[in-house]
Protein backbone atom coordinates (compact mmCIF):
# COMPACT_ATOMS: atom_id res chain seq x y z
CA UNK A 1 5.29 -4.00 -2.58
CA UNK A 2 7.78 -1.31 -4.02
CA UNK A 3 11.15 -2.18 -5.11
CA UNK A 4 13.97 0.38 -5.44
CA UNK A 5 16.07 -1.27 -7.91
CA UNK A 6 18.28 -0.45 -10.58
CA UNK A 7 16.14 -2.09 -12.89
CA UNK A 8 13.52 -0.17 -12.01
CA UNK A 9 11.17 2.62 -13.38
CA UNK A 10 12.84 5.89 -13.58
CA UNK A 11 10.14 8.71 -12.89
CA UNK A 12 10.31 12.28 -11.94
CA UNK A 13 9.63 13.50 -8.12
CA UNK A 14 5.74 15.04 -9.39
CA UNK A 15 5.11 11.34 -11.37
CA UNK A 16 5.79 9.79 -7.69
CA UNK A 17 3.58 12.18 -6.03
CA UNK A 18 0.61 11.28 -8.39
CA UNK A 19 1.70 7.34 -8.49
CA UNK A 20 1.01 7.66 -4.02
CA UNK A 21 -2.12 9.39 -4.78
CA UNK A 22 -3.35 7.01 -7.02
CA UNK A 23 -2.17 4.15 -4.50
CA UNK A 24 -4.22 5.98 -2.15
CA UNK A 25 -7.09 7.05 -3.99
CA UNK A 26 -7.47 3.57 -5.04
CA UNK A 27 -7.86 2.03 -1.49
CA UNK A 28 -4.56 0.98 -0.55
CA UNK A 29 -3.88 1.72 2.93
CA UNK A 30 -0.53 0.81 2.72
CA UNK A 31 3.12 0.50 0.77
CA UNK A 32 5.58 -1.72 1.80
CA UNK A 33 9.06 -0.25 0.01
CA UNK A 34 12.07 -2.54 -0.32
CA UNK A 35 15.60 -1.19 -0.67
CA UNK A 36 18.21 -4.36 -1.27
CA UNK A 37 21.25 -4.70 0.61
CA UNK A 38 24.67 -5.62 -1.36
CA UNK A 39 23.70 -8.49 -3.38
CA UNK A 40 20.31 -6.11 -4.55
CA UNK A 41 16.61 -8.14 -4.60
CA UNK A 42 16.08 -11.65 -5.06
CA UNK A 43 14.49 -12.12 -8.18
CA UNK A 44 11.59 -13.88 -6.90
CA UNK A 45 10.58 -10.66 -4.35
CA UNK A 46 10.99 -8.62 -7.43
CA UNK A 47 8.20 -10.52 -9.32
CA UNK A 48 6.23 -10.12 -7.05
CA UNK A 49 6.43 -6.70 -6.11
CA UNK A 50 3.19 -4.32 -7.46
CA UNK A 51 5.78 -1.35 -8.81
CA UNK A 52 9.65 -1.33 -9.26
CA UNK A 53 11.05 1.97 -8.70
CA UNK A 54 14.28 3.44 -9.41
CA UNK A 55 16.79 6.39 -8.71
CA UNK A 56 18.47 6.31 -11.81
CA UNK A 57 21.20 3.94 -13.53
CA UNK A 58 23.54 4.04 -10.83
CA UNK A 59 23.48 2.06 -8.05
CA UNK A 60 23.19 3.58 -4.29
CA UNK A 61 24.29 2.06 -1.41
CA UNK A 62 21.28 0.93 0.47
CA UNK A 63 21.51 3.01 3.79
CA UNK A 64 21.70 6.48 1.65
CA UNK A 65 18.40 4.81 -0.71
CA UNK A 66 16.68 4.91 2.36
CA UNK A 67 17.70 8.81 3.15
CA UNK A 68 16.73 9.51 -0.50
CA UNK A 69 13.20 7.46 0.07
CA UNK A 70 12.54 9.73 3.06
CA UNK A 71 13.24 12.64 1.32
CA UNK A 72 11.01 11.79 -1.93
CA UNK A 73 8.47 10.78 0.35
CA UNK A 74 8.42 14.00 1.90
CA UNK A 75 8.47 15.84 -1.05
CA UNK A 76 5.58 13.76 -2.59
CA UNK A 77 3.53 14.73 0.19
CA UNK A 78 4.69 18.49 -0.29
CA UNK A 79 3.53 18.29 -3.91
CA UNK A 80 0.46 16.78 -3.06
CA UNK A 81 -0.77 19.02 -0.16
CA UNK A 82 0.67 21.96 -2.95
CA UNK A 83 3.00 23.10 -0.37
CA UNK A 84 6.29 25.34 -1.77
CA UNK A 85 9.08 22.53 -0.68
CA UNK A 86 9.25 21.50 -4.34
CA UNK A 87 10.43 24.04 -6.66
CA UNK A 88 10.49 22.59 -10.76
């Protein structure tokens, strides 16, 4: 389990890249991400989660943090397959 929370880590688009990479070079087959709604993650799923990810100190309403989760998945995948999507 993933959590996008405000809380969370702050880390750049390449640093996500190599986190999935890890995730998958380490045998796990699969990532569930959770985005909260209005009143944000219970505390108890956040505990639990493996990682607690975050798109910086402000907070994002939930449809458009799915949108930007797409988008850095995407571009995770670029980076990794060392296609030219990301430009840094």
């Amino acid at each position: 389990i993933c959590t996008l929370d405000e809380r969370g880590k702050v880390i750049s688009s390449p640093e996500f890249s190599d986190l999935l990479i890890r995730w998958r070079d380490s045998g796990r087959s699969n990532v569930t991400f959770v985005i909260g709604g209005a009143d944000g993650i219970a505390k108890s799923l956040r505990e639990q989660a493996d990682y607690s990810l975050s798109f910086g100190k402000m907070v994002w309403p939930h449809m458009l943090a799915r949108v930007m989760l797409c988008e850095q998945l995407y571009r995770a995948a670029s980076i990794a397959a060392k296609l030219p999507y990301h430009r840094a």
